[in-house]
C-alpha atoms as a PDB file:
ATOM      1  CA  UNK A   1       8.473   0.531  10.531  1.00  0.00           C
ATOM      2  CA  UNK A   2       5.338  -0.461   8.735  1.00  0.00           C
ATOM      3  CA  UNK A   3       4.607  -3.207   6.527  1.00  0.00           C
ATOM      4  CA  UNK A   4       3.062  -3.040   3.038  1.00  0.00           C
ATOM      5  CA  UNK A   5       1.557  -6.020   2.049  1.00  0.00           C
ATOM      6  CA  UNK A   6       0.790  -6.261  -1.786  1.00  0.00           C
ATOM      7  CA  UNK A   7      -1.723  -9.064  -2.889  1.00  0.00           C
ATOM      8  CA  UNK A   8      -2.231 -10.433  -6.361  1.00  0.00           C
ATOM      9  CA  UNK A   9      -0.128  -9.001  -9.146  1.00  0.00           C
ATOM     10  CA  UNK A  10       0.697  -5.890  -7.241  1.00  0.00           C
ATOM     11  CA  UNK A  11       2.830  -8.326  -5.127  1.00  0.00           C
ATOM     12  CA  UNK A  12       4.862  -9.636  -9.106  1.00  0.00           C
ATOM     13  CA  UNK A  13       4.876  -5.680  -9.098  1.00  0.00           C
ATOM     14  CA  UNK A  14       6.604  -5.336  -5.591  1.00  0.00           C
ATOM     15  CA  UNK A  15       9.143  -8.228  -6.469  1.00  0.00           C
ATOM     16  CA  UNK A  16       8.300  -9.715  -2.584  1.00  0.00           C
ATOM     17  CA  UNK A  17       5.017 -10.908  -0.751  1.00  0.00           C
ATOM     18  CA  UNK A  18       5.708  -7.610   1.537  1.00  0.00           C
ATOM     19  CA  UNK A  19       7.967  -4.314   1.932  1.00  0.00           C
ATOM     20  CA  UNK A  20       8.770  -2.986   5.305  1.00  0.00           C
ATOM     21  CA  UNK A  21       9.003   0.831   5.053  1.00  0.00           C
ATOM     22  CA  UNK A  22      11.231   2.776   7.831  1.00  0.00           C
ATOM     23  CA  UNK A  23       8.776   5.492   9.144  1.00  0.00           C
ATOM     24  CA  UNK A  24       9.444   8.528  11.291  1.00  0.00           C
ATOM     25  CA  UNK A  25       7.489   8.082  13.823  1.00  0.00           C
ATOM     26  CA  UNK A  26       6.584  11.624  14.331  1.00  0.00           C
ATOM     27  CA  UNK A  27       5.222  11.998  10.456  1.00  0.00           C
ATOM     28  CA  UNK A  28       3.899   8.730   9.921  1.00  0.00           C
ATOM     29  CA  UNK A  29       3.124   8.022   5.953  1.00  0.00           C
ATOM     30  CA  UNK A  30       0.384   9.842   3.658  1.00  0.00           C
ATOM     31  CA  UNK A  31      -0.416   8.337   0.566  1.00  0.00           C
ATOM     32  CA  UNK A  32       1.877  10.089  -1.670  1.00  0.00           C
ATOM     33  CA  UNK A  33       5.034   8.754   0.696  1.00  0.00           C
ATOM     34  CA  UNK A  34       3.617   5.587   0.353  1.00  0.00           C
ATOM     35  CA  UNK A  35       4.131   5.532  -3.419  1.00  0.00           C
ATOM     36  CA  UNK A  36       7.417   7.327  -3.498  1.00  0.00           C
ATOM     37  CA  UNK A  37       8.694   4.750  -1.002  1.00  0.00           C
ATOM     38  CA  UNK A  38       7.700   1.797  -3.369  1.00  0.00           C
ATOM     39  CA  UNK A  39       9.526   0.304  -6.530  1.00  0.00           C
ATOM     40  CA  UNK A  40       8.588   2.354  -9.434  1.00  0.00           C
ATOM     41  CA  UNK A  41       5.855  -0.416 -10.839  1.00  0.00           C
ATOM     42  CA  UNK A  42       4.153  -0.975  -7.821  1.00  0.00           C
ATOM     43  CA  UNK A  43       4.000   2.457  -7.247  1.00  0.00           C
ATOM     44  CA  UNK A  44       2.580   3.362 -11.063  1.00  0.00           C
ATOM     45  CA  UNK A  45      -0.235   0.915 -10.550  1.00  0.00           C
ATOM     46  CA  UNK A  46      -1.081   2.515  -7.946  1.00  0.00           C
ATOM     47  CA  UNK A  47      -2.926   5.225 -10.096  1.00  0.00           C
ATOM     48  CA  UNK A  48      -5.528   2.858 -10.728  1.00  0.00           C
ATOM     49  CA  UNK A  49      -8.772   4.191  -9.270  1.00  0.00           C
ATOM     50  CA  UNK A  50      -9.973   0.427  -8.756  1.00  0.00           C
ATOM     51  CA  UNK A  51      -6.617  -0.699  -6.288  1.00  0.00           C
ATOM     52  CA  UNK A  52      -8.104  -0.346  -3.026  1.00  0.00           C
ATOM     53  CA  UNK A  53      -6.388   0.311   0.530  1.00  0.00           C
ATOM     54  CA  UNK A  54      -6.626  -1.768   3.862  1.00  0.00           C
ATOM     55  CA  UNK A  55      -4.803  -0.356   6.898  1.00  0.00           C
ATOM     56  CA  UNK A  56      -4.423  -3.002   9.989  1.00  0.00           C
ATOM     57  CA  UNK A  57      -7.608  -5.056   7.816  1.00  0.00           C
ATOM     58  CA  UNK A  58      -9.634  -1.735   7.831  1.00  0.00           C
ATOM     59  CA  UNK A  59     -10.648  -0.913   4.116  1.00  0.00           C
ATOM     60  CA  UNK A  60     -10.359   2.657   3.663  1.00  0.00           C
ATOM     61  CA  UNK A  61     -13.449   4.664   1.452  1.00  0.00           C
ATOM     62  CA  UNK A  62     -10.686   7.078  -0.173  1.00  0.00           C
ATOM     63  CA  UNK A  63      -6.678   5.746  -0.081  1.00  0.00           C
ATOM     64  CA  UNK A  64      -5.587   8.696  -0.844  1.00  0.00           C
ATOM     65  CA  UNK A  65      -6.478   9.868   2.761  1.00  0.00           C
ATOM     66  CA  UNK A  66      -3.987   7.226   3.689  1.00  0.00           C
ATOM     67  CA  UNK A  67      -2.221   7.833   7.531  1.00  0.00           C
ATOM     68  CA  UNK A  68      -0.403   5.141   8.736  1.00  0.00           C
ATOM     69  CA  UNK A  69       1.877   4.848  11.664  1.00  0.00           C
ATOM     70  CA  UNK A  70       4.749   2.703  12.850  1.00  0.00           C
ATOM     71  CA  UNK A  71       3.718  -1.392  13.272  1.00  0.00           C
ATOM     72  CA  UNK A  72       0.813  -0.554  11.016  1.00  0.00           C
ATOM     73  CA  UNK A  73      -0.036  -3.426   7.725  1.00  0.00           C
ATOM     74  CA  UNK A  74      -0.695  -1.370   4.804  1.00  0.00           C
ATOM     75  CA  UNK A  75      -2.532  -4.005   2.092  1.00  0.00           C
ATOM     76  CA  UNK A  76      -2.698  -2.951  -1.619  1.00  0.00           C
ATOM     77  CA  UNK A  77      -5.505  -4.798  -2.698  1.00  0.00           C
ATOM     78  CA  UNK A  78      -6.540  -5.255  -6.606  1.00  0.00           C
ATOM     79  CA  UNK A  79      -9.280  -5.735  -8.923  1.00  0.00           C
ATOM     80  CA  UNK A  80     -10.977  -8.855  -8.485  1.00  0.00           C
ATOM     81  CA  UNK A  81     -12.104 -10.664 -12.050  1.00  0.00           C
ATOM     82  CA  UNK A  82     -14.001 -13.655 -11.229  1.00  0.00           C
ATOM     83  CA  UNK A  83     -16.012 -15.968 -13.615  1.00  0.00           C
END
């Protein structure tokens, strides 16, 4: 099992302040499982180039490189408008 944890309006998207996710733990989860294993919203807004990828509180420089394994956090982090 792994946890995605979806902050800021990716978490209205998500319906819940996190989703576990059943993992194999022999495959683990890539990127593209990630978003077929989310609600159809969450997963769409995923496509934006400026949501950015934490795994266990490590940022990752490309998500789509995304491995995670059972017990890991997976945080879906958002734009950040500030003023």
């Amino acid at each position: 099992m792994a946890t995605v944890v979806p902050l800021g309006k990716l978490a209205d998207l998500a319906g819940a302040p996190s989703l576990p996710l059943p993992l194999a733990l022999s495959t683990g989860l890539d990127w593209e499982g990630l978003k077929a294993a989310l609600p159809a919203a969450l997963a769409e807004a995923l496509d934006d180039p400026r949501i950015r990828v934490a795994v266990n509180g490590a940022l990752l420089p490309n998500k789509a490189k995304l491995q995670a394994n059972a017990g890991d956090e997976i945080a879906l982090l958002p734009p950040v408008s500030g003023g």
